[in-house]
Each structure stands twice: as C-alpha cells, then as structure tokens.
N, C-alpha and C. Protein backbone atom coordinates (compact mmCIF):
# COMPACT_ATOMS: atom_id res chain seq x y z
N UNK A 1 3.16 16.13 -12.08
CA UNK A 1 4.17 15.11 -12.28
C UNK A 1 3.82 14.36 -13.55
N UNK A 2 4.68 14.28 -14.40
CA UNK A 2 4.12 13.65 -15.79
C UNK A 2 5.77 12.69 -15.72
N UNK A 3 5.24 11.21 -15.78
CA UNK A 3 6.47 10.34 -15.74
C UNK A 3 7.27 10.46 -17.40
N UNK A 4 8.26 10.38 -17.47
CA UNK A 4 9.30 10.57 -18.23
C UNK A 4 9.19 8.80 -18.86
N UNK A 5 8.47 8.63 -20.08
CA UNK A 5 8.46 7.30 -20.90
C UNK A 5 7.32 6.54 -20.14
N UNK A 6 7.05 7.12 -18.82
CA UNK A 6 5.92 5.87 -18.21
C UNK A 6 4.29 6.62 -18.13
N UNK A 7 3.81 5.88 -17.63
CA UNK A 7 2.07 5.76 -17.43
C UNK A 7 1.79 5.76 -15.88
N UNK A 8 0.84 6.04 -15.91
CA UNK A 8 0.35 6.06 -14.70
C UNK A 8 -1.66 4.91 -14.73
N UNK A 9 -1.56 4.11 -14.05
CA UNK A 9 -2.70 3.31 -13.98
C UNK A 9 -3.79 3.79 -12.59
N UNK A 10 -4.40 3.87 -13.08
CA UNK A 10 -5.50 4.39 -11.53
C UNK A 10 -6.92 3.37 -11.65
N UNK A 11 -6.21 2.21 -10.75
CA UNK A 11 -7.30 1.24 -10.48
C UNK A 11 -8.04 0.93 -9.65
N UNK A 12 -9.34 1.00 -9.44
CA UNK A 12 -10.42 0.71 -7.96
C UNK A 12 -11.40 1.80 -8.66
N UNK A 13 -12.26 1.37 -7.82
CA UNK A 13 -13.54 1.88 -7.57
C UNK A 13 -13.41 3.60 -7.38
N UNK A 14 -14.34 4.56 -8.48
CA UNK A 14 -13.94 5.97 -8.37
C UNK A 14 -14.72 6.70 -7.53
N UNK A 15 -16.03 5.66 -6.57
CA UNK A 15 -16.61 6.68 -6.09
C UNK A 15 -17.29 7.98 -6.60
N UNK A 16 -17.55 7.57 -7.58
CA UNK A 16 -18.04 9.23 -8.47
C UNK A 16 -17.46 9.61 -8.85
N UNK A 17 -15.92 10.13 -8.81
CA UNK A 17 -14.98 11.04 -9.20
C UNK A 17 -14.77 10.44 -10.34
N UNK A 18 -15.28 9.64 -11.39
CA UNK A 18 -14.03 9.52 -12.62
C UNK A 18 -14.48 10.59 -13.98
N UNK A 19 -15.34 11.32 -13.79
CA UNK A 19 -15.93 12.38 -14.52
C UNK A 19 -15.07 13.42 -14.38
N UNK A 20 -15.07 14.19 -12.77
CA UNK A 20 -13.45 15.05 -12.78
C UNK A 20 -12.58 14.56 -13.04
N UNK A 21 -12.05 13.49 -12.97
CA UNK A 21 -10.73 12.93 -13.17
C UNK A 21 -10.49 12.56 -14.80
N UNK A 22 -11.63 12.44 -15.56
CA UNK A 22 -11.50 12.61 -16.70
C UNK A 22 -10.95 13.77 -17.17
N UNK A 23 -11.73 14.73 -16.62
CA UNK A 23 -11.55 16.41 -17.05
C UNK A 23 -10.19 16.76 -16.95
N UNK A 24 -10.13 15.87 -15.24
CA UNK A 24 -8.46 16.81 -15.14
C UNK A 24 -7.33 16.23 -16.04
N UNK A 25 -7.63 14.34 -16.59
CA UNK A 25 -6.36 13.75 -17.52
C UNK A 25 -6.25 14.81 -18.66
N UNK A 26 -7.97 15.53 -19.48
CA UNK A 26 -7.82 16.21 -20.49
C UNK A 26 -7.27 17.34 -20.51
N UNK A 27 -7.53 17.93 -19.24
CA UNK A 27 -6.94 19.32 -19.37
C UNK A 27 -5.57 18.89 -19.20
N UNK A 28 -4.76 18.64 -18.96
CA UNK A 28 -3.33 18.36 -18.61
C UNK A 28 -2.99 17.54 -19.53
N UNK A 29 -3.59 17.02 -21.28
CA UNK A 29 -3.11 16.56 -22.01
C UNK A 29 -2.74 14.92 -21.66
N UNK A 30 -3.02 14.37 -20.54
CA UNK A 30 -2.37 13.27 -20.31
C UNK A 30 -2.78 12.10 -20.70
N UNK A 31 -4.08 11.85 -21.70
CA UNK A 31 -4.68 10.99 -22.23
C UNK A 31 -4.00 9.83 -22.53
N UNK A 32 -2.66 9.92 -23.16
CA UNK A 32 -1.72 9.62 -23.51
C UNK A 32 -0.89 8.58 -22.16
N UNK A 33 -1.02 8.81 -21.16
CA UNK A 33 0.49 8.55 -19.96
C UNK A 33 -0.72 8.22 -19.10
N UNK A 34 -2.24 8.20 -18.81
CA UNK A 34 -3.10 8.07 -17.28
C UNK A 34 -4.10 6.90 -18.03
N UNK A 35 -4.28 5.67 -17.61
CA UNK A 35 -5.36 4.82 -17.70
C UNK A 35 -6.48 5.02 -16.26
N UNK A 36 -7.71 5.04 -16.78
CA UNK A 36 -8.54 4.81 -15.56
C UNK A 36 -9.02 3.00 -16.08
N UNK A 37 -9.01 1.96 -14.55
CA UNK A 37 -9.16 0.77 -15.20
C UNK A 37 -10.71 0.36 -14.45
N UNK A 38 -11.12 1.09 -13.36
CA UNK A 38 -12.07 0.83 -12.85
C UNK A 38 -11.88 0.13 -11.76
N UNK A 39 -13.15 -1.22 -11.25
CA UNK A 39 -12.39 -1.85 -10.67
C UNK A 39 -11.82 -2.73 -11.11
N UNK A 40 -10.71 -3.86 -10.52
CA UNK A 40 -10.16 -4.72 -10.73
C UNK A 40 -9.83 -5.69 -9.66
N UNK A 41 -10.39 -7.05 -10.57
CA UNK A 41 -9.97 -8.42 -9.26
C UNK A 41 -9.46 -9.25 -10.55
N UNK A 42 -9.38 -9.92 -9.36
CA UNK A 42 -8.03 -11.83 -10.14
C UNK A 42 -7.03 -11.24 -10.23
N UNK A 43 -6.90 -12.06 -11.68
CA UNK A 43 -5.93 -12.04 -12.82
C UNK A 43 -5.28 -10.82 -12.91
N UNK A 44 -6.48 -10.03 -13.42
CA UNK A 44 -6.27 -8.51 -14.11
C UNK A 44 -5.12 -7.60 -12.66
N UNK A 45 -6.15 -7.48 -11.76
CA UNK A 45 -5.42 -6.98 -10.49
C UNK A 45 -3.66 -7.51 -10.37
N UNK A 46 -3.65 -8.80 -10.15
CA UNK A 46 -2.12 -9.22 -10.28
C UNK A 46 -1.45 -9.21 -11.38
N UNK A 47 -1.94 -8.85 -12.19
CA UNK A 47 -0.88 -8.69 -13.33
C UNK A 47 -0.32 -6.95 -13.41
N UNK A 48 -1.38 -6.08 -13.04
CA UNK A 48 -1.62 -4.53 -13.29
C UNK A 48 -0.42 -4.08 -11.77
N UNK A 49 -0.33 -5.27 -10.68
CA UNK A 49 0.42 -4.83 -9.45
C UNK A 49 1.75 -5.55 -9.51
N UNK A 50 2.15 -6.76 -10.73
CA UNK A 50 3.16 -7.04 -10.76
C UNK A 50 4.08 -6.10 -11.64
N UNK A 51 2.98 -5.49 -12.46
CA UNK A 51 4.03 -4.61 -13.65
C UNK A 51 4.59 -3.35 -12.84
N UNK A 52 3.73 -2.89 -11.87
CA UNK A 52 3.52 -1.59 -11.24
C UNK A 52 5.05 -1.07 -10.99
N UNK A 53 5.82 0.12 -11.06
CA UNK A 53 7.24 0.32 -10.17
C UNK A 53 7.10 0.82 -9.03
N UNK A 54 6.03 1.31 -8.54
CA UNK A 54 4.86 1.62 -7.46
C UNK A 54 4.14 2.07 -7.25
N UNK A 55 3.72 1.58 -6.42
CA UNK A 55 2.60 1.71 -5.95
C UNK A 55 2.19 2.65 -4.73
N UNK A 56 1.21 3.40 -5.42
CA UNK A 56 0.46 4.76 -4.59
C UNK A 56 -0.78 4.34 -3.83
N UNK A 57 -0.81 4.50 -2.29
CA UNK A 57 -2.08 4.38 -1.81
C UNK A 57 -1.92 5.76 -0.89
N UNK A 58 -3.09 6.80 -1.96
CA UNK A 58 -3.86 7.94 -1.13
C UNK A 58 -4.46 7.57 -0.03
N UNK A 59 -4.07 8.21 1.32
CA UNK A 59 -5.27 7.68 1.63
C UNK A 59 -5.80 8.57 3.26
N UNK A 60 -6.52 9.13 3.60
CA UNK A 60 -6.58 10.15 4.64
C UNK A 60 -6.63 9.36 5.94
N UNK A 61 -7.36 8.25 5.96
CA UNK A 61 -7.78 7.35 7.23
C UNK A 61 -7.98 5.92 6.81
N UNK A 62 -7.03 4.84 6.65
CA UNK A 62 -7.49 3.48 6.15
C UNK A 62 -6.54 2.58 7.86
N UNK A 63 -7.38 1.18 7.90
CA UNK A 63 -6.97 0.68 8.38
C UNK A 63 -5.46 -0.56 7.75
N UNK A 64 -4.96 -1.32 8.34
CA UNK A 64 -4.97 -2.44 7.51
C UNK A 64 -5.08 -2.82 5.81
N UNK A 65 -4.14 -2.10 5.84
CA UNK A 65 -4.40 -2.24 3.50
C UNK A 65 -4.31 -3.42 3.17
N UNK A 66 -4.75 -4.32 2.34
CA UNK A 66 -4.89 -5.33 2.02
C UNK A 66 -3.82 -5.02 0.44
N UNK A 67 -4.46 -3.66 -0.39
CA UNK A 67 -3.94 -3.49 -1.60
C UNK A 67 -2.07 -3.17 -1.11
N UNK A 68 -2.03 -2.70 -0.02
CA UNK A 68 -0.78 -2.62 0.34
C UNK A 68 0.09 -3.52 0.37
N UNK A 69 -0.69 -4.00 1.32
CA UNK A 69 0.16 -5.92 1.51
C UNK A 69 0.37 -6.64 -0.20
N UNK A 70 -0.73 -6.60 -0.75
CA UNK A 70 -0.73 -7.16 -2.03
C UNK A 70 0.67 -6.34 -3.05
N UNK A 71 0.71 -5.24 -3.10
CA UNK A 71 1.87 -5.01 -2.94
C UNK A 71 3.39 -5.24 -2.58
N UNK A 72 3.42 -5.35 -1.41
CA UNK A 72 4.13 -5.66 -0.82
C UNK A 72 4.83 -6.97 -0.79
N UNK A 73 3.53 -8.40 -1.31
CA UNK A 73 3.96 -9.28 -1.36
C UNK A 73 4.49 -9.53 -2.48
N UNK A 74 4.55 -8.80 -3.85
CA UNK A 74 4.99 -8.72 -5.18
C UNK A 74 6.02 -8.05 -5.24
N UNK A 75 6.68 -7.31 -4.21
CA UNK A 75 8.03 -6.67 -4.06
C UNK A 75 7.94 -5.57 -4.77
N UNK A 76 7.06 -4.66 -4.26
CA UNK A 76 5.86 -3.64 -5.18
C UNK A 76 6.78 -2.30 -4.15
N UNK A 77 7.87 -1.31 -4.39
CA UNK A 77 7.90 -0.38 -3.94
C UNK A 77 6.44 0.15 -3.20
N UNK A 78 6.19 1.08 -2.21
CA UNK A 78 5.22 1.37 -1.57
C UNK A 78 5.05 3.34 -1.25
N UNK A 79 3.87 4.31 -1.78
CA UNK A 79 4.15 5.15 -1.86
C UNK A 79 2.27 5.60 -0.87
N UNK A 80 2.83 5.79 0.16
CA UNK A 80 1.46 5.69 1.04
C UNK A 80 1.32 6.95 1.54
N UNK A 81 0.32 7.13 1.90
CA UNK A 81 0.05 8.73 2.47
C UNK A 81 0.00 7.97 4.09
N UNK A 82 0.16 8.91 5.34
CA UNK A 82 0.51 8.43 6.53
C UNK A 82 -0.98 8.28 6.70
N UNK A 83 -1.96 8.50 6.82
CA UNK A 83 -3.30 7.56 7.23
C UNK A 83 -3.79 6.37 6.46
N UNK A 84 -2.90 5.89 5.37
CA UNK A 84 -3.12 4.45 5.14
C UNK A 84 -1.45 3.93 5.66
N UNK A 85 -0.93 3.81 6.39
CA UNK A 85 0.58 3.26 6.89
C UNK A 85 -0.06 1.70 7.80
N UNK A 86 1.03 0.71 7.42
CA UNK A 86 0.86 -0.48 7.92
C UNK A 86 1.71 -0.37 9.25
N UNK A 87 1.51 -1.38 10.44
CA UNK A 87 2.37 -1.24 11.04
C UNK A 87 3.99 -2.01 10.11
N UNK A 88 4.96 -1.46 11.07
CA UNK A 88 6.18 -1.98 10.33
C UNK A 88 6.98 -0.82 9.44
N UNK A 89 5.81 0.05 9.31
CA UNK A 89 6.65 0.59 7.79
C UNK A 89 7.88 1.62 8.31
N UNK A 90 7.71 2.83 9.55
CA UNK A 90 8.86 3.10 10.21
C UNK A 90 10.04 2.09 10.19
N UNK A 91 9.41 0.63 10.95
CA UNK A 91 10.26 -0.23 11.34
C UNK A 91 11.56 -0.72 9.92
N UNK A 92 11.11 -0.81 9.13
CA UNK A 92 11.81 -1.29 8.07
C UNK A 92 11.39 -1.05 6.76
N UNK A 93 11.69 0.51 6.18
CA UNK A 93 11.23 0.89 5.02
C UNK A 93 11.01 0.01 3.75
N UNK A 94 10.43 0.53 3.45
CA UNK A 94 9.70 -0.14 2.21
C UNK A 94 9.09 1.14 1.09
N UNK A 95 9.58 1.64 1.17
CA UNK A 95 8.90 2.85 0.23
C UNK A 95 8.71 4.49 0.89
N UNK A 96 7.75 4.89 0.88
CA UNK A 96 7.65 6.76 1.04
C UNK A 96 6.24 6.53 1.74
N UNK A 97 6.91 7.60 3.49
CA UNK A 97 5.39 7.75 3.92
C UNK A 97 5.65 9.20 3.78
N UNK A 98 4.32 9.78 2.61
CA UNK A 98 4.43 11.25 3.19
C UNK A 98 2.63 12.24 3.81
N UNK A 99 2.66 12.91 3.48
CA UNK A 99 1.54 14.00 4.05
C UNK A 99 0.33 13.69 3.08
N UNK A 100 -0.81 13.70 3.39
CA UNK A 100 -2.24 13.60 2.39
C UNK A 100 -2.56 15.11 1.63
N UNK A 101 -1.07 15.21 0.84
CA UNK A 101 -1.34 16.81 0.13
C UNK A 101 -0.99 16.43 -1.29
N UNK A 102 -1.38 17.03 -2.44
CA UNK A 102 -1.15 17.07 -3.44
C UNK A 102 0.54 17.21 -3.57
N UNK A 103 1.01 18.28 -3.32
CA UNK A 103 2.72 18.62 -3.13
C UNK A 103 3.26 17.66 -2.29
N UNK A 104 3.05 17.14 -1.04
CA UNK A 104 3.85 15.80 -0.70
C UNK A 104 3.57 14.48 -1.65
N UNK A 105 2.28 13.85 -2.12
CA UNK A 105 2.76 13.15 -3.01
C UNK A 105 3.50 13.42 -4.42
N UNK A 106 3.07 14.54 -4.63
CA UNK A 106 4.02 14.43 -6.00
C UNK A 106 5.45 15.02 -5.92
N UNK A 107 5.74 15.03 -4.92
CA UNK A 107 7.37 15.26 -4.25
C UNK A 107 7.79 13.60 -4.47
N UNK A 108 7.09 13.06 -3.68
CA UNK A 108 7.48 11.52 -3.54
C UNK A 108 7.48 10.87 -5.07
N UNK A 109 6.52 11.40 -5.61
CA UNK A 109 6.49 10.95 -6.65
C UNK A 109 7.75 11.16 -7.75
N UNK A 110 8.35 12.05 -7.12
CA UNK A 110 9.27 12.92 -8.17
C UNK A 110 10.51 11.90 -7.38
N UNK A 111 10.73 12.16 -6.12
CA UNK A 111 11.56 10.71 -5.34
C UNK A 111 11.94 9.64 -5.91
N UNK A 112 10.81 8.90 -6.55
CA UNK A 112 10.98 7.70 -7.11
C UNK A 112 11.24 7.73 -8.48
N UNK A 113 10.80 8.75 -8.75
CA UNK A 113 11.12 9.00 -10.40
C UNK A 113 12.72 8.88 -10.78
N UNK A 114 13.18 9.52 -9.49
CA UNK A 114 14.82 10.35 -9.27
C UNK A 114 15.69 8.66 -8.74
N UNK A 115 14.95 7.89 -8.28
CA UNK A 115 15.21 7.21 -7.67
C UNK A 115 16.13 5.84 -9.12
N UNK A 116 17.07 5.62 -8.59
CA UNK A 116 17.53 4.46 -9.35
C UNK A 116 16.54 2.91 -9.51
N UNK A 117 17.00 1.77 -10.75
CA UNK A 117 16.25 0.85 -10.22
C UNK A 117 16.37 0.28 -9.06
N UNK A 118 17.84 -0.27 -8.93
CA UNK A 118 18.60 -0.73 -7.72
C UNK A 118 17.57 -0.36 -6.69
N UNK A 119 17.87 0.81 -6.13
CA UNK A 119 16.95 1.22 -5.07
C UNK A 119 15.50 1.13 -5.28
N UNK A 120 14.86 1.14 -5.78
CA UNK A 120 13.89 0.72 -5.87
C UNK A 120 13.41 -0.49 -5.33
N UNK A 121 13.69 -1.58 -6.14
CA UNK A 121 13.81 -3.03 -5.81
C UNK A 121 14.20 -3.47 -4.72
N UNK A 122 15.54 -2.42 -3.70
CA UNK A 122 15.53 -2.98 -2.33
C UNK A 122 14.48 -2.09 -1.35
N UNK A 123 13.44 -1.23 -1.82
CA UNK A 123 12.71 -0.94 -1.06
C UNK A 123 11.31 -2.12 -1.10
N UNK A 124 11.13 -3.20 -2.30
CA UNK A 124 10.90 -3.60 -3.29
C UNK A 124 10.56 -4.98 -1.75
N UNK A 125 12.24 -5.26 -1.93
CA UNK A 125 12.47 -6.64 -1.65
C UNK A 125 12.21 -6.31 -0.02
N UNK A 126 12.40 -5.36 0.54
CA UNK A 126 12.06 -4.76 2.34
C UNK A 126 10.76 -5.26 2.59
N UNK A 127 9.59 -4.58 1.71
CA UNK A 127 7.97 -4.85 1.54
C UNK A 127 8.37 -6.64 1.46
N UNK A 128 8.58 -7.42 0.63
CA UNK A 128 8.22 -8.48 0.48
C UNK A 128 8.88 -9.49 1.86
N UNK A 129 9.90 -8.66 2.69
CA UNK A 129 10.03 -9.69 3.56
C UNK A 129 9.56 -9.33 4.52
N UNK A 130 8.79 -8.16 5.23
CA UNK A 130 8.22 -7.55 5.97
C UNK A 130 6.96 -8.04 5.81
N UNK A 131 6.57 -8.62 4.09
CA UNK A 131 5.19 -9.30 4.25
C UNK A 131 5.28 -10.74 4.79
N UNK A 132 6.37 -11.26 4.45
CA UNK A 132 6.57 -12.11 4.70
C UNK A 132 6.55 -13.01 5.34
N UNK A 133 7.33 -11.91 7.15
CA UNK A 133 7.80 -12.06 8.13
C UNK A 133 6.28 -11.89 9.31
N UNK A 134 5.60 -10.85 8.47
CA UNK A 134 4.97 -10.79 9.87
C UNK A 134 2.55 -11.33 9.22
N UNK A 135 2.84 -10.48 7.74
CA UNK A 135 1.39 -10.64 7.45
C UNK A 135 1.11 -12.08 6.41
N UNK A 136 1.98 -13.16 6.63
CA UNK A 136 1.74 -14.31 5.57
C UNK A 136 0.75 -15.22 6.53
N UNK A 137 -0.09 -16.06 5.32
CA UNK A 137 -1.32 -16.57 5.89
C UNK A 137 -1.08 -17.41 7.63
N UNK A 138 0.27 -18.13 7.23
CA UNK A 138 0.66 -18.68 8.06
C UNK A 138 0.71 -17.96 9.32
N UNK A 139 1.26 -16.85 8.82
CA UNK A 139 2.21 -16.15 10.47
C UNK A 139 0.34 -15.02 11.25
N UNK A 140 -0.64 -14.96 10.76
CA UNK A 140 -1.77 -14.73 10.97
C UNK A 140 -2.95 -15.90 11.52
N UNK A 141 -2.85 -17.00 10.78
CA UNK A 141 -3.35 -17.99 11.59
C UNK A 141 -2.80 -18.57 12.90
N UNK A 142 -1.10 -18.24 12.85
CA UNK A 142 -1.24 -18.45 13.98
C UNK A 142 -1.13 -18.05 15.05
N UNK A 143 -1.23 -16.26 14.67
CA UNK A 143 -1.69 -15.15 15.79
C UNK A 143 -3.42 -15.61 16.30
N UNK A 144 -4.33 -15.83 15.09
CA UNK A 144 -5.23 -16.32 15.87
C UNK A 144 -5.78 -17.26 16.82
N UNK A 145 -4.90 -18.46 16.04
CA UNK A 145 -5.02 -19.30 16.94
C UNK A 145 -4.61 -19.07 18.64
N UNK A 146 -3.49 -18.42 18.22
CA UNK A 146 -3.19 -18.19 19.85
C UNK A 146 -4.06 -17.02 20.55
N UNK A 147 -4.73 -15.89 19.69
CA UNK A 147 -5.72 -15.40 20.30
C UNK A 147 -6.95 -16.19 20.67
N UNK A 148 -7.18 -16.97 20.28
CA UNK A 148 -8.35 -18.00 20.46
C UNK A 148 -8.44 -18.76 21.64
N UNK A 149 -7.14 -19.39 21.68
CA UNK A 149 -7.13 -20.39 22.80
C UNK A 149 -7.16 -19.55 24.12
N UNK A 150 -6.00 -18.28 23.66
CA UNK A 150 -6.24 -17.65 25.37
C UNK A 150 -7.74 -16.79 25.56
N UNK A 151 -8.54 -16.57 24.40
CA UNK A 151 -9.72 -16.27 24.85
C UNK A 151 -10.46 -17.08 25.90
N UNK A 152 -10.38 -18.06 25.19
CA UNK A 152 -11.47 -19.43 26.26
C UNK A 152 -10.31 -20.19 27.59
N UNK A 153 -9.18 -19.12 27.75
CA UNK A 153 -8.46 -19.67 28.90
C UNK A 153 -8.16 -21.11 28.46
N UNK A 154 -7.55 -21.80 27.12
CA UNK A 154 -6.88 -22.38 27.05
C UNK A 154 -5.43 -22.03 27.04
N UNK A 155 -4.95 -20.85 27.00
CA UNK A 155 -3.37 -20.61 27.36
C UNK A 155 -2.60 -19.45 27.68
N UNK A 156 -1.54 -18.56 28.13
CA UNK A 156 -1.08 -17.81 28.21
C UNK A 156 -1.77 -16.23 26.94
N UNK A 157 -1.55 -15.35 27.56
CA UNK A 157 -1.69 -14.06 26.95
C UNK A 157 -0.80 -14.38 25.69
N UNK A 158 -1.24 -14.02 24.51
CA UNK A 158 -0.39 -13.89 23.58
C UNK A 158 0.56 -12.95 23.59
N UNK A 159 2.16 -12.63 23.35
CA UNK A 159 2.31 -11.35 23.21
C UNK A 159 2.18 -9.92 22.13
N UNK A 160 1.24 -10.22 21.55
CA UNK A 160 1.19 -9.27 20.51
C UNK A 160 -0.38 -8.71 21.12
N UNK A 161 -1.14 -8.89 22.24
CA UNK A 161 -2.05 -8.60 23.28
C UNK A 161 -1.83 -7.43 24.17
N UNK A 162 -2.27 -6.40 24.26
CA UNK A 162 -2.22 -5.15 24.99
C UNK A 162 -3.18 -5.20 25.80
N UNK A 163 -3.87 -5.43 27.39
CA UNK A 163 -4.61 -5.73 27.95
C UNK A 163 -4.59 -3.58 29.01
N UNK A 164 -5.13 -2.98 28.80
CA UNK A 164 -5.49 -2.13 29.70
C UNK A 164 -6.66 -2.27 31.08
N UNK A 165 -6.21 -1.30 31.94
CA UNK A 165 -7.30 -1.62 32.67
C UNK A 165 -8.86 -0.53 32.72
N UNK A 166 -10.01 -0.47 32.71
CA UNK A 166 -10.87 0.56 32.67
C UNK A 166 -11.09 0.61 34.41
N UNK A 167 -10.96 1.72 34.62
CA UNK A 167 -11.80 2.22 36.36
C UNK A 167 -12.81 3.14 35.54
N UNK A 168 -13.76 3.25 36.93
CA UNK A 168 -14.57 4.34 36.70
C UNK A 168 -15.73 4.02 36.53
C-alpha cells in the first residue's frame, strides 16, 4: 500500500525491529512516504495524532488501548486489528476492525484510502463521542468510585459488575 500524496508515520517503541523495518522502507523505495519517529510523549505525540487521518493499531493481543482512546479522543478515524479492539467498537463504529494479517490490514488500508473525507470524520466524530460517553476521566472515576464503595459494602453492586459463582 503506498498512499497516493501521503506518508505514513510509525511511532513507539520498535522493540528491535527498526533495522528490518529500515530494510523493508528501502527495498520498497519508500524513504520518501514512511517516517520511523521512535518513541513519542507530550507535545510531539499530540501533535503527530492530531495530524494523523488514521490511525493503525497492529495488534495480536492488547488490552485496553490507551493510544486508541488517545485517538479516539482527537476524532482520530480508528484502524485496529481485532486483538487490540476496545469495548464499544461493534457497538458504534468508529473505524475498521480487521484480521492480524498483512492482506487484511492493507485491504483496510486501501478502505480508507478509497474512503471519502466526509466519511472519514464521521467515523472520526463516532470515536470521539464513544470516548466521550463512556472512557472520559469523569465517567471512570466514577465507575470507581462506585466500585469502591460497594467493595467495603458501602452500596449496591454497580452495574457494569459481573459477579459469577465458583463451586468445586
């Protein structure tokens, strides 16, 4: 997939890999269209996820994305492989869940390429009220709090609480 006028940014930590991943931008000529930025926090990070038209998280097994949400709260289209998926994302799209294969992301990738701005932006604006609605500092403090109090039997089961029973 080589974007048509755009770039591609590949930011975080490489784990070793940025030696192949060098090799592979050269062999494929892409020196030109692929930044490797390393890692990135602050400033740099929010500026690199506000420009973004989206955002790709590979990912085979992740819990809870934080880079997702961060996303998400910038009205960041969302292009996730199904073992990094937030809850919600069935519930009210926000972008592309596909398979942890080379050919499903760059299908998706080709998706969004194909994809108008319009659409974009309301997959865009889905993420930002979905962050909104359910992962903003507010609406988390005060899932805890209410997990808290009914820990120490100050109050009712929360309902976002799944209580099973163990025999045996």
């Amino acid at each position: 997939v080589r974007p048509k006028g755009g770039h591609l940014v590949i930011a975080g930590p490489d784990a070793g890999a940025e030696r192949r991943i060098r090799e592979i931008i050269k062999y494929w000529s892409a020196e030109d269209t692929v930044k490797l930025t390393g890692k990135v926090s602050g400033l740099t990070k929010w500026r690199i996820l506000s420009e973004a038209n989206i955002f790709v998280q590979p990912s085979a097994s992740e819990g809870l994305s934080m880079a997702i949400l961060e996303a998400m709260k910038l009205g960041v289209p969302v292009l996730a492989t199904k073992g990094a998926l937030i809850p919600g994302f069935d519930e009210m799209p926000f972008g592309l869940a596909v398979d942890a294969s080379v050919v499903s992301i760059s299908e998706a990738l080709d998706r969004f390429g194909n994809m108008d701005v319009d659409a974009r932006r309301e997959l865009g604006a889905r993420g930002r009220l979905l962050c909104n609605e359910k992962y903003s500092w507010s609406i988390v403090y005060g899932a805890f709090s209410d997990l808290s109090k009914w820990l120490v039997g100050q109050s009712a089961q929360p309902p976002f609480v799944e209580t099973v029973e163990i025999t045996g």
